[in-house]
PDB file of N, CA and C in Angstrom:
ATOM      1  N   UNK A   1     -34.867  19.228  95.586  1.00  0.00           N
ATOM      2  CA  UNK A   1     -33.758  19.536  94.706  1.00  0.00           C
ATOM      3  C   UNK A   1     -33.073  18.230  94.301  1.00  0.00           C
ATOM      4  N   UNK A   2     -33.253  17.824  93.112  1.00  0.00           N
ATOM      5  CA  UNK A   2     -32.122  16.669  92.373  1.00  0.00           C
ATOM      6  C   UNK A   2     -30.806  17.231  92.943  1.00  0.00           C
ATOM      7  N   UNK A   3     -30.203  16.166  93.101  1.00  0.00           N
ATOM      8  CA  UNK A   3     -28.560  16.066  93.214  1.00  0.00           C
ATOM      9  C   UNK A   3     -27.878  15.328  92.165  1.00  0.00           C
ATOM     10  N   UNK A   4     -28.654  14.613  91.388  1.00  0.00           N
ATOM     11  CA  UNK A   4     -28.448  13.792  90.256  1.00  0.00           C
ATOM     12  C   UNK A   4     -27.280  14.330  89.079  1.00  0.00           C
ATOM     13  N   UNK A   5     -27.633  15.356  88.998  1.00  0.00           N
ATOM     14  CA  UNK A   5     -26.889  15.994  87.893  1.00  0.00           C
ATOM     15  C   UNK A   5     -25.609  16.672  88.258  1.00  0.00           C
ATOM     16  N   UNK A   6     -25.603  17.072  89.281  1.00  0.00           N
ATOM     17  CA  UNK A   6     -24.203  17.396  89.917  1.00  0.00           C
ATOM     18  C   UNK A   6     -23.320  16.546  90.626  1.00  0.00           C
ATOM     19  N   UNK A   7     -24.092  15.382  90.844  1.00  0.00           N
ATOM     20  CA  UNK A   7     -23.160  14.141  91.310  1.00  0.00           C
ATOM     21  C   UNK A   7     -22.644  13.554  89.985  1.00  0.00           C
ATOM     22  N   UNK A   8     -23.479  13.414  89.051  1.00  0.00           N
ATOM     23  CA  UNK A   8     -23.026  13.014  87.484  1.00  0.00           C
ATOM     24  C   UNK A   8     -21.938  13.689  87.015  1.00  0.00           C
ATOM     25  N   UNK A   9     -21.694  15.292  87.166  1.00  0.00           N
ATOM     26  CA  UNK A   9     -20.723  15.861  87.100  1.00  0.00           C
ATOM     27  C   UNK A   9     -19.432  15.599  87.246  1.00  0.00           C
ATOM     28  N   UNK A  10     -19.622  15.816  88.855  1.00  0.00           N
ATOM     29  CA  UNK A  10     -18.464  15.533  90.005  1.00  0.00           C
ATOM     30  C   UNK A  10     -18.222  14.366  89.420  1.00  0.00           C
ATOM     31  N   UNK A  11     -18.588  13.083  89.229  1.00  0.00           N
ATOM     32  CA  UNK A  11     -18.157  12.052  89.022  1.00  0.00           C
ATOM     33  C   UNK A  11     -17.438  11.727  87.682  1.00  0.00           C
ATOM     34  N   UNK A  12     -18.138  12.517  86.691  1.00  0.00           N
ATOM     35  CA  UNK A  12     -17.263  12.434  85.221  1.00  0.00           C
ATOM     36  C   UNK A  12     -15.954  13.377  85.349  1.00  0.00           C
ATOM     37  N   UNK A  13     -15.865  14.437  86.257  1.00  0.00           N
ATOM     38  CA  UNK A  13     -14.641  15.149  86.421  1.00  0.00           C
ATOM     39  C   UNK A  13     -13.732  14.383  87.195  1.00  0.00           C
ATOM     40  N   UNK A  14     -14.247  13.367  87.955  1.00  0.00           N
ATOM     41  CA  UNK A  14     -13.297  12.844  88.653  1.00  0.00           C
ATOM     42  C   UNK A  14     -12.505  11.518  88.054  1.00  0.00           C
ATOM     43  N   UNK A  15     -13.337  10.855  87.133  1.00  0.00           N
ATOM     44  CA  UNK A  15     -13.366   9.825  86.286  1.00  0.00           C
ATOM     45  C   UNK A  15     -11.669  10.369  84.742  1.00  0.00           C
ATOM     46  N   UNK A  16     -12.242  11.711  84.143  1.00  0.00           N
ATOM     47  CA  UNK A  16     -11.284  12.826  83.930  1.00  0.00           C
ATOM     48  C   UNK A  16      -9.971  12.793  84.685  1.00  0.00           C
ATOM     49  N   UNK A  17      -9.745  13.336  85.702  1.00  0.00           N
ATOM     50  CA  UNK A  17      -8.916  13.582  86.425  1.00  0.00           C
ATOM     51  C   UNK A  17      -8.105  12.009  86.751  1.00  0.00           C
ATOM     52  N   UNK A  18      -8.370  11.297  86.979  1.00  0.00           N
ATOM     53  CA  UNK A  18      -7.755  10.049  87.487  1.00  0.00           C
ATOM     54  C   UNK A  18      -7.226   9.337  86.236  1.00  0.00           C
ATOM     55  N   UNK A  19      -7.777   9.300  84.921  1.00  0.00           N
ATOM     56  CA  UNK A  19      -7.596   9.273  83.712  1.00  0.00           C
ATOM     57  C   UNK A  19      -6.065  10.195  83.002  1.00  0.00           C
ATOM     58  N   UNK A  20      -6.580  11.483  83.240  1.00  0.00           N
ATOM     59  CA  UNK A  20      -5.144  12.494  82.733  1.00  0.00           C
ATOM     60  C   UNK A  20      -4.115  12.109  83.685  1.00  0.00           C
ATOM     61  N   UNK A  21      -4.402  11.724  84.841  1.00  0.00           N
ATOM     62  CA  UNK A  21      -3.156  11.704  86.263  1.00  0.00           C
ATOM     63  C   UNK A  21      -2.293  10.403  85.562  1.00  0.00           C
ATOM     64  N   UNK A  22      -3.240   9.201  85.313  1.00  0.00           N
ATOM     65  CA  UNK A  22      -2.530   7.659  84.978  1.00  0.00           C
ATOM     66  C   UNK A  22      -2.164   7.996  83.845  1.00  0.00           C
ATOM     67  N   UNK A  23      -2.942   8.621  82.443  1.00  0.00           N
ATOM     68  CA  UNK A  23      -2.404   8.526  81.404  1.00  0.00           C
ATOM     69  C   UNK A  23      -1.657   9.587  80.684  1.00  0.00           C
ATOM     70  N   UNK A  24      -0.771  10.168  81.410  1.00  0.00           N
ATOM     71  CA  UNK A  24      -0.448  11.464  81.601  1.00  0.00           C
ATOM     72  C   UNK A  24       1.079  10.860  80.667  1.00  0.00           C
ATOM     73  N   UNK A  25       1.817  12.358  80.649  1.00  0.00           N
ATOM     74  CA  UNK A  25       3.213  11.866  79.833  1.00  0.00           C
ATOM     75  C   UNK A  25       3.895  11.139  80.846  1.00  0.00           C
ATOM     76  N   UNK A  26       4.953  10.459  80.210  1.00  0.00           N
ATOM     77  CA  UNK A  26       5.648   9.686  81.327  1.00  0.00           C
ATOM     78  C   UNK A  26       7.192   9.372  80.636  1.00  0.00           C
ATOM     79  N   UNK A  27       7.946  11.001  80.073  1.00  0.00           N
ATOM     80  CA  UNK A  27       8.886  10.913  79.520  1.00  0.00           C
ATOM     81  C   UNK A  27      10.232  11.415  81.071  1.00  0.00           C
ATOM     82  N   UNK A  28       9.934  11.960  81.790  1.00  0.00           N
ATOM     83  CA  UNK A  28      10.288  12.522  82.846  1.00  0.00           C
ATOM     84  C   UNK A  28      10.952  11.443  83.738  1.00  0.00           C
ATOM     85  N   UNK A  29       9.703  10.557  83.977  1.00  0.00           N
ATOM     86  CA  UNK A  29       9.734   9.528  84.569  1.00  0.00           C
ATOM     87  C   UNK A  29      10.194   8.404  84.410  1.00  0.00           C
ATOM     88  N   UNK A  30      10.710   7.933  82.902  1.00  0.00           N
ATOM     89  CA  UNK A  30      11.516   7.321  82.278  1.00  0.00           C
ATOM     90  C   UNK A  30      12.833   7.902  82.536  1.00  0.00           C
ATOM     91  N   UNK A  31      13.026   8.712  82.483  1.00  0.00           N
ATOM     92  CA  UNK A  31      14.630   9.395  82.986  1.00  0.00           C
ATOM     93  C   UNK A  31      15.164   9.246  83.650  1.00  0.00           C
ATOM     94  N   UNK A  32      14.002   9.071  85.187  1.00  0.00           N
ATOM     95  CA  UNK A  32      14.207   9.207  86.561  1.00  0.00           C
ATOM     96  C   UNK A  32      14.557   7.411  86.858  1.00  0.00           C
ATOM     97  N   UNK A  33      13.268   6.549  86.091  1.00  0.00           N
ATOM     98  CA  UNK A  33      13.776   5.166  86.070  1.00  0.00           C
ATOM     99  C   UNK A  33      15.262   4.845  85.423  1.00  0.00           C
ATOM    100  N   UNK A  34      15.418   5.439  84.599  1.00  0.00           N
ATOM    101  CA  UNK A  34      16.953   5.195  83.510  1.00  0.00           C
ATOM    102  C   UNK A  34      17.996   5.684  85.175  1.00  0.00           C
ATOM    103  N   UNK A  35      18.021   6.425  85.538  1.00  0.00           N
ATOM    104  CA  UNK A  35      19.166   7.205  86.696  1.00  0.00           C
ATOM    105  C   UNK A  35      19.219   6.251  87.900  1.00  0.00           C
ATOM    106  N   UNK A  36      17.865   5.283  88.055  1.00  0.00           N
ATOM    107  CA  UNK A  36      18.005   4.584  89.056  1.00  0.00           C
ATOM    108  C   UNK A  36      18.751   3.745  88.804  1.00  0.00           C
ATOM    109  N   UNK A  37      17.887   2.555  87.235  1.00  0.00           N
ATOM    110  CA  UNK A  37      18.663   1.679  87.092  1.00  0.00           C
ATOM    111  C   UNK A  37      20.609   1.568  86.974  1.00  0.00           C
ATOM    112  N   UNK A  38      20.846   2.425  86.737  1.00  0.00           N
ATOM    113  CA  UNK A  38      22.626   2.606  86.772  1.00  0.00           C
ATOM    114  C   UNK A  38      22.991   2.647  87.851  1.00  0.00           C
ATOM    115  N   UNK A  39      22.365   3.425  89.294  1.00  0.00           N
ATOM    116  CA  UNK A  39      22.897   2.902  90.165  1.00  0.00           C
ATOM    117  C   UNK A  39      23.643   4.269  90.983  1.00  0.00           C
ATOM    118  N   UNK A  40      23.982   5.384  89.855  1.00  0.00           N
ATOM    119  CA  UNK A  40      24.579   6.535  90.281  1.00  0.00           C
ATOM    120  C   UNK A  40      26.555   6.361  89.662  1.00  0.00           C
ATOM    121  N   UNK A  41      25.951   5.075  88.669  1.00  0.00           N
ATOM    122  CA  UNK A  41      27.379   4.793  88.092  1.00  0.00           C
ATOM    123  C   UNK A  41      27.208   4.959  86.621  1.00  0.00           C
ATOM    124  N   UNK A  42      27.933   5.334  85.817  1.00  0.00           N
ATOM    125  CA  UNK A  42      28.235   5.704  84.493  1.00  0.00           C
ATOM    126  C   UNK A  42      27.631   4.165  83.733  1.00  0.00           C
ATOM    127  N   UNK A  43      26.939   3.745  83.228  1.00  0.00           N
ATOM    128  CA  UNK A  43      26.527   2.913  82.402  1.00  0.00           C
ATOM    129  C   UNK A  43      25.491   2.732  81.145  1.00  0.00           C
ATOM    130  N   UNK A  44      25.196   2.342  80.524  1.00  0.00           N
ATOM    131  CA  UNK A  44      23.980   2.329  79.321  1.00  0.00           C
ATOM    132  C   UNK A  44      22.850   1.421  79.375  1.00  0.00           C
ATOM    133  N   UNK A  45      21.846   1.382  79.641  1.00  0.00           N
ATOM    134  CA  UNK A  45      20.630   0.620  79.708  1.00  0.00           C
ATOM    135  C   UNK A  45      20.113   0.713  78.054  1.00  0.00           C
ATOM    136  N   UNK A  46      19.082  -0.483  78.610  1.00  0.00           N
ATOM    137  CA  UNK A  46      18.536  -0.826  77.585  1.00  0.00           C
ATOM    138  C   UNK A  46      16.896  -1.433  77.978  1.00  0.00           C
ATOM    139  N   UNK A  47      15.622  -0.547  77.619  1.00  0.00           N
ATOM    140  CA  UNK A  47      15.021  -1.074  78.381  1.00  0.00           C
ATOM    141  C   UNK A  47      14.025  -2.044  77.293  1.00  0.00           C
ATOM    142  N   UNK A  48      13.707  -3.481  78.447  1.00  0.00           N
ATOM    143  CA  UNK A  48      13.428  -4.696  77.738  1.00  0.00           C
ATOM    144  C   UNK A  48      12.026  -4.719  78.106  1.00  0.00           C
ATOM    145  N   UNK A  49      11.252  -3.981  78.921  1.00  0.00           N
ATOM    146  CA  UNK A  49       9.942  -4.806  79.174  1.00  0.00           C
ATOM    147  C   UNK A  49       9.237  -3.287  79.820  1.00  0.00           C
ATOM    148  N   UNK A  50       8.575  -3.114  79.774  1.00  0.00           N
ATOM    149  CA  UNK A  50       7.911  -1.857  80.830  1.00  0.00           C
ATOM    150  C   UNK A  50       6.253  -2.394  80.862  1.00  0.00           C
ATOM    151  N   UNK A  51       5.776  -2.195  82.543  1.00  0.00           N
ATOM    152  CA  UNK A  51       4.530  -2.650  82.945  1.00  0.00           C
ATOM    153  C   UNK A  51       3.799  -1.354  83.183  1.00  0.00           C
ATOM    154  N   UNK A  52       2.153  -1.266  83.242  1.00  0.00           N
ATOM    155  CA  UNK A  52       1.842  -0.358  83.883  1.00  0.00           C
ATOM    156  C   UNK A  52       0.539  -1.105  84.696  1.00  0.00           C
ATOM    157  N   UNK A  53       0.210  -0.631  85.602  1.00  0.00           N
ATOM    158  CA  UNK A  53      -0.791  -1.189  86.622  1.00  0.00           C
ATOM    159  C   UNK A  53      -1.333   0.283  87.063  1.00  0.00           C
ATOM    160  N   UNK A  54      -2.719   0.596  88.172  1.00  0.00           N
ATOM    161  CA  UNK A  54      -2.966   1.661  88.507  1.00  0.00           C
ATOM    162  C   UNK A  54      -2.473   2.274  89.281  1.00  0.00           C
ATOM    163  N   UNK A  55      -1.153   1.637  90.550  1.00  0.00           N
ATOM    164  CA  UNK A  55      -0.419   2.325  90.962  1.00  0.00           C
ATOM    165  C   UNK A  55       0.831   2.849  90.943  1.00  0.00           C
ATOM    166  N   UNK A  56       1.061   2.455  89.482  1.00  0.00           N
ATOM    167  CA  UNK A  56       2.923   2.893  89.156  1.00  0.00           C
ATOM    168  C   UNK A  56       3.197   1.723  88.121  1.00  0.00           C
ATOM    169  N   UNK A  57       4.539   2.289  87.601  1.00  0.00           N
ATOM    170  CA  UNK A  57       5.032   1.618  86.571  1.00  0.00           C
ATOM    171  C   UNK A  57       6.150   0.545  87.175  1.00  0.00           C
ATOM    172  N   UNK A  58       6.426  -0.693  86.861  1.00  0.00           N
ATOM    173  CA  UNK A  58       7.169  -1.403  86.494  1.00  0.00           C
ATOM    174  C   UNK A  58       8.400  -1.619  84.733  1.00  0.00           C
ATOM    175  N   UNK A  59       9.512  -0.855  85.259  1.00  0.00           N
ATOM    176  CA  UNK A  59      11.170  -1.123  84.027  1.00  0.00           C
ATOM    177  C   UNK A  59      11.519  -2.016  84.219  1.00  0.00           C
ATOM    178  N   UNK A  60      11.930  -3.410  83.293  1.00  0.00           N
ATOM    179  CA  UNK A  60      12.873  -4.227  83.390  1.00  0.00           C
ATOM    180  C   UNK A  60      13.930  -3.634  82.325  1.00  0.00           C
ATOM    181  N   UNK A  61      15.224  -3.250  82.632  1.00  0.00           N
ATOM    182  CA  UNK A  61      16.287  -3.091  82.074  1.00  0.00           C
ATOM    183  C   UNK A  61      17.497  -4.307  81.973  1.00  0.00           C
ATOM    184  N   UNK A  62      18.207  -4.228  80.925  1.00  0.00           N
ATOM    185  CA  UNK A  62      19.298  -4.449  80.925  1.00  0.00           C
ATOM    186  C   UNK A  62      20.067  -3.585  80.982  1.00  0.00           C
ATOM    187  N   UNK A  63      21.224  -3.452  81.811  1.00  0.00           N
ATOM    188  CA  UNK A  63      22.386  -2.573  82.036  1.00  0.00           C
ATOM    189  C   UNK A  63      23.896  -2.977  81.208  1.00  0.00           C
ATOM    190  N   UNK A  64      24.794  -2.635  80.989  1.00  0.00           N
ATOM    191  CA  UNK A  64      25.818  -2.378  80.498  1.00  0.00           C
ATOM    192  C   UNK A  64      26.980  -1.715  81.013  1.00  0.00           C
ATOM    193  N   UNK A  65      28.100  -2.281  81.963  1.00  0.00           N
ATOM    194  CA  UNK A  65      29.025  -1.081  82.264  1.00  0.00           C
ATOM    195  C   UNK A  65      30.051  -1.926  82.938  1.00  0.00           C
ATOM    196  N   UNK A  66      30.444  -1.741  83.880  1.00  0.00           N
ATOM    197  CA  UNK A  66      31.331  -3.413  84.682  1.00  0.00           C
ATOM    198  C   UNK A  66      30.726  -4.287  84.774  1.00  0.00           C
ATOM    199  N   UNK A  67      29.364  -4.639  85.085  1.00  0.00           N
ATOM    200  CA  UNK A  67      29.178  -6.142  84.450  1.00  0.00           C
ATOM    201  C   UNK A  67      27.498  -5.900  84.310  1.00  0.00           C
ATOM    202  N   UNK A  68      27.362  -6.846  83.223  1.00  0.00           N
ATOM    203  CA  UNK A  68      26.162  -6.624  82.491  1.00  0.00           C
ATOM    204  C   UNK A  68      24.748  -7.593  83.442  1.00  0.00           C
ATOM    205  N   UNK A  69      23.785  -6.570  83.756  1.00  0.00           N
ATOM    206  CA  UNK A  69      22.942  -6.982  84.741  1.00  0.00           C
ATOM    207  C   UNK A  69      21.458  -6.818  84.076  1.00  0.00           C
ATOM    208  N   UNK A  70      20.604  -7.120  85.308  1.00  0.00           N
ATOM    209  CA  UNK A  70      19.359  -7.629  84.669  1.00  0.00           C
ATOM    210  C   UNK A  70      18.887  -6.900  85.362  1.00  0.00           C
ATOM    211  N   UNK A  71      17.625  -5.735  85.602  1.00  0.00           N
ATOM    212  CA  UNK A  71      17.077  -5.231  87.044  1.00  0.00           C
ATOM    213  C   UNK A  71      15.454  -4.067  86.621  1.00  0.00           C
ATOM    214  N   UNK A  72      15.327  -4.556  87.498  1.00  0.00           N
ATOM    215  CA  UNK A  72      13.254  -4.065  87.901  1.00  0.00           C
ATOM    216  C   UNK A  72      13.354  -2.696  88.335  1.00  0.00           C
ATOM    217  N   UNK A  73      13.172  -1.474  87.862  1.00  0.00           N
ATOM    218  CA  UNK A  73      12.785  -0.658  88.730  1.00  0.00           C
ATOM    219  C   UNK A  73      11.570  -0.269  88.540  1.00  0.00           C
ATOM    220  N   UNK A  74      10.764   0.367  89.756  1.00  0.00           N
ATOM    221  CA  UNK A  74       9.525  -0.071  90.381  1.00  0.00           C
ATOM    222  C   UNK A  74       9.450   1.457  90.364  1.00  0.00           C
ATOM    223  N   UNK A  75       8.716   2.544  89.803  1.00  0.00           N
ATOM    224  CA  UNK A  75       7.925   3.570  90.606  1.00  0.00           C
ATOM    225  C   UNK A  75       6.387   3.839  90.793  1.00  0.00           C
ATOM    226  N   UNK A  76       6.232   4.387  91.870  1.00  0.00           N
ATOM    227  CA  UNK A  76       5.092   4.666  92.824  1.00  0.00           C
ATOM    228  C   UNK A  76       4.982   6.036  92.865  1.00  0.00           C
ATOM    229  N   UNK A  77       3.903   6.254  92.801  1.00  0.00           N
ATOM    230  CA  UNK A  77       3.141   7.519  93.274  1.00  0.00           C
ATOM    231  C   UNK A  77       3.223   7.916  95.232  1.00  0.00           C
ATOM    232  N   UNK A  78       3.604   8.898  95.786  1.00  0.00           N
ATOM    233  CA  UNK A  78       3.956   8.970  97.335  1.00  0.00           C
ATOM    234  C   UNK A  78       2.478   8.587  97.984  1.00  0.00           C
ATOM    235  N   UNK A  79       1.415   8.947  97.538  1.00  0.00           N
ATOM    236  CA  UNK A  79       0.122   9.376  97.855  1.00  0.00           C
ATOM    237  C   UNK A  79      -0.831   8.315  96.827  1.00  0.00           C
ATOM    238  N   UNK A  80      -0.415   7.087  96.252  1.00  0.00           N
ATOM    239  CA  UNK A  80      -1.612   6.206  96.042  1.00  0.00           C
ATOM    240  C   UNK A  80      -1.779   6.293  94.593  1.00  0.00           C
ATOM    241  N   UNK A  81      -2.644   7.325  94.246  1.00  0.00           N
ATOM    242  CA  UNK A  81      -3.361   7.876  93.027  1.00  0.00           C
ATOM    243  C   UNK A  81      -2.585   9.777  92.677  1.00  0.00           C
ATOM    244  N   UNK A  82      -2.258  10.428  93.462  1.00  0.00           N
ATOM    245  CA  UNK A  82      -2.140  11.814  93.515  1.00  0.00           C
ATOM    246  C   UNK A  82       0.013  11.601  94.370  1.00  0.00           C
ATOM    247  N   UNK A  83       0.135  12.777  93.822  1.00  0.00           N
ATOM    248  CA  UNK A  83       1.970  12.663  93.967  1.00  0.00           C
ATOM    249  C   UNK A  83       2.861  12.370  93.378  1.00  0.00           C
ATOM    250  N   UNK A  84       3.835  12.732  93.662  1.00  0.00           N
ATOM    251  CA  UNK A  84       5.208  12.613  92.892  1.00  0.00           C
ATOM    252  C   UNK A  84       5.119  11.162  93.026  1.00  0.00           C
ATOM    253  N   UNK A  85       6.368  10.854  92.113  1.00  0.00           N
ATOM    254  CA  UNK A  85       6.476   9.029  91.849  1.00  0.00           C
ATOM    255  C   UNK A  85       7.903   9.046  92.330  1.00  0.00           C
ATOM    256  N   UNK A  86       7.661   7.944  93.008  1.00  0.00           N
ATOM    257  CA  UNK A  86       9.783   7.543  93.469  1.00  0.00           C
ATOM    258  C   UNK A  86       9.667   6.318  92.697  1.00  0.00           C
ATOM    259  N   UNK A  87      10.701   6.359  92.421  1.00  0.00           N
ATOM    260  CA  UNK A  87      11.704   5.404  91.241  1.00  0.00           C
ATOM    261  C   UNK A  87      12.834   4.156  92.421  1.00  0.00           C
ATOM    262  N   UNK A  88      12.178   3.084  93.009  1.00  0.00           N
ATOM    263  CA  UNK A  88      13.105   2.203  93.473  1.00  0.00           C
ATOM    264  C   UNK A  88      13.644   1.089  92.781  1.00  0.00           C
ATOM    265  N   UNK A  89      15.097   0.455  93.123  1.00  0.00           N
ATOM    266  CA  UNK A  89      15.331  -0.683  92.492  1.00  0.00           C
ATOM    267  C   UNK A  89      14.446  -2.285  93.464  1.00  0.00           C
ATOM    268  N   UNK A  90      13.834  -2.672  92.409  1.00  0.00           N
ATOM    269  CA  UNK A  90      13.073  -3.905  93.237  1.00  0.00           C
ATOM    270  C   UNK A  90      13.717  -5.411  92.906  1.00  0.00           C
ATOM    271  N   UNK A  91      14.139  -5.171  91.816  1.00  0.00           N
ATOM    272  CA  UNK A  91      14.968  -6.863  91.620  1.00  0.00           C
ATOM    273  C   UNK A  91      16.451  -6.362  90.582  1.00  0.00           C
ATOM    274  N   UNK A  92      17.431  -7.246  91.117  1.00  0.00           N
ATOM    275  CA  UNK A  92      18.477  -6.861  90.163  1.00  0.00           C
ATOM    276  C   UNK A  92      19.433  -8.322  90.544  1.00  0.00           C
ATOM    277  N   UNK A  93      19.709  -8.765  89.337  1.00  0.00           N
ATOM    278  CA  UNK A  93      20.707 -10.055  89.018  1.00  0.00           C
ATOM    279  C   UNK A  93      21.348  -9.871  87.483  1.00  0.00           C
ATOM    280  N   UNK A  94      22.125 -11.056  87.279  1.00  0.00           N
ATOM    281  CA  UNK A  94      23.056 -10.973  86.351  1.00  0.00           C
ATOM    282  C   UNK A  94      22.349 -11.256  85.108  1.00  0.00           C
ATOM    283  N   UNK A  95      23.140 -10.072  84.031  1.00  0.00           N
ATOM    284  CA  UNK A  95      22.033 -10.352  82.913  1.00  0.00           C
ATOM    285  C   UNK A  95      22.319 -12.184  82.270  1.00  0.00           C
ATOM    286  N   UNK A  96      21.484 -12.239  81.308  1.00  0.00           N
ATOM    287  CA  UNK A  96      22.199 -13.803  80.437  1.00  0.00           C
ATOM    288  C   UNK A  96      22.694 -13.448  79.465  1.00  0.00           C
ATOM    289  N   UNK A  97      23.872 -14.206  78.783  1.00  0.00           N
ATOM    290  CA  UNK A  97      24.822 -13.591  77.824  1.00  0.00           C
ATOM    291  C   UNK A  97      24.201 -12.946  76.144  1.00  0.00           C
ATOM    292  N   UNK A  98      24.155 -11.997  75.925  1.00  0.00           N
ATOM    293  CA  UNK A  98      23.311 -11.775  74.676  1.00  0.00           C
ATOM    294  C   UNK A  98      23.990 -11.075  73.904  1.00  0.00           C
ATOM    295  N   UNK A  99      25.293 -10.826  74.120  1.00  0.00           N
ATOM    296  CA  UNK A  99      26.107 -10.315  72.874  1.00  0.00           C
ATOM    297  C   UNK A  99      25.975 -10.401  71.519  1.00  0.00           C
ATOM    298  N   UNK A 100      24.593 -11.979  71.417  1.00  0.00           N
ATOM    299  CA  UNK A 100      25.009 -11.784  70.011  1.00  0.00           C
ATOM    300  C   UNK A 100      23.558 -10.918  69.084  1.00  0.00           C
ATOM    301  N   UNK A 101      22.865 -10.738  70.094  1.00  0.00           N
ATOM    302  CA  UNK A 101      21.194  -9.677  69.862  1.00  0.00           C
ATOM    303  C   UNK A 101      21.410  -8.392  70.010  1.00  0.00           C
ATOM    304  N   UNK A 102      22.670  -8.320  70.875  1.00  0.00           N
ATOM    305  CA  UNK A 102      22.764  -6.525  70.994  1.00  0.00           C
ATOM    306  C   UNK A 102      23.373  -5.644  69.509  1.00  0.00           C
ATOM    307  N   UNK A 103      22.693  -4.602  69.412  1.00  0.00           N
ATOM    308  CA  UNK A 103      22.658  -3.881  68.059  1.00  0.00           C
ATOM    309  C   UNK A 103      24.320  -3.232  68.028  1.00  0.00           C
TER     310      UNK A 103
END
């Protein structure tokens, strides 16, 4: 009995699957990054840079509110490839003065 053709399968479904998981919507998850970056304080972001790699996204924001900051938030998948994503802050410092670029 070939196994050939059902390993070919399995493997294009899985190829599929890991594909829809990474390139999946990621409007949710932008939300969840926007709620981190503020902090749990009333402020307005602005986001300047967004990364993606195979295990989670990288936000660089600028913030807006008592004082105008610079900051990374980082989410991850719990489980690698498969799971919810947590949204942490990974770098945060003072923004540089740009009053005169902001819209």
């Amino acid at each position: 009995m070939d196994v050939r053709p059902a390993a070919l399968l399995l493997a294009l479904a899985g190829l599929a699957w890991v594909a829809w998981s990474q390139l999946g919507e990621e409007t949710a998850l932008r939300q969840e990054a926007d709620l981190t970056a503020c902090r749990g304080r009333v402020c307005t972001v602005r986001l300047t840079k967004k990364s993606r790699n195979l295990f989670g996204y990288a936000f660089t924001y600028r913030t807006y509110g008592e004082h105008a900051l610079s900051l990374t938030v980082t989410c991850t998948r719990a489980l690698w490839l498969v799971g919810s994503y947590r949204c942490e802050l990974s770098e945060l410092g003072p923004a540089a003065d740009d009053r005169w670029e902001r819209e």
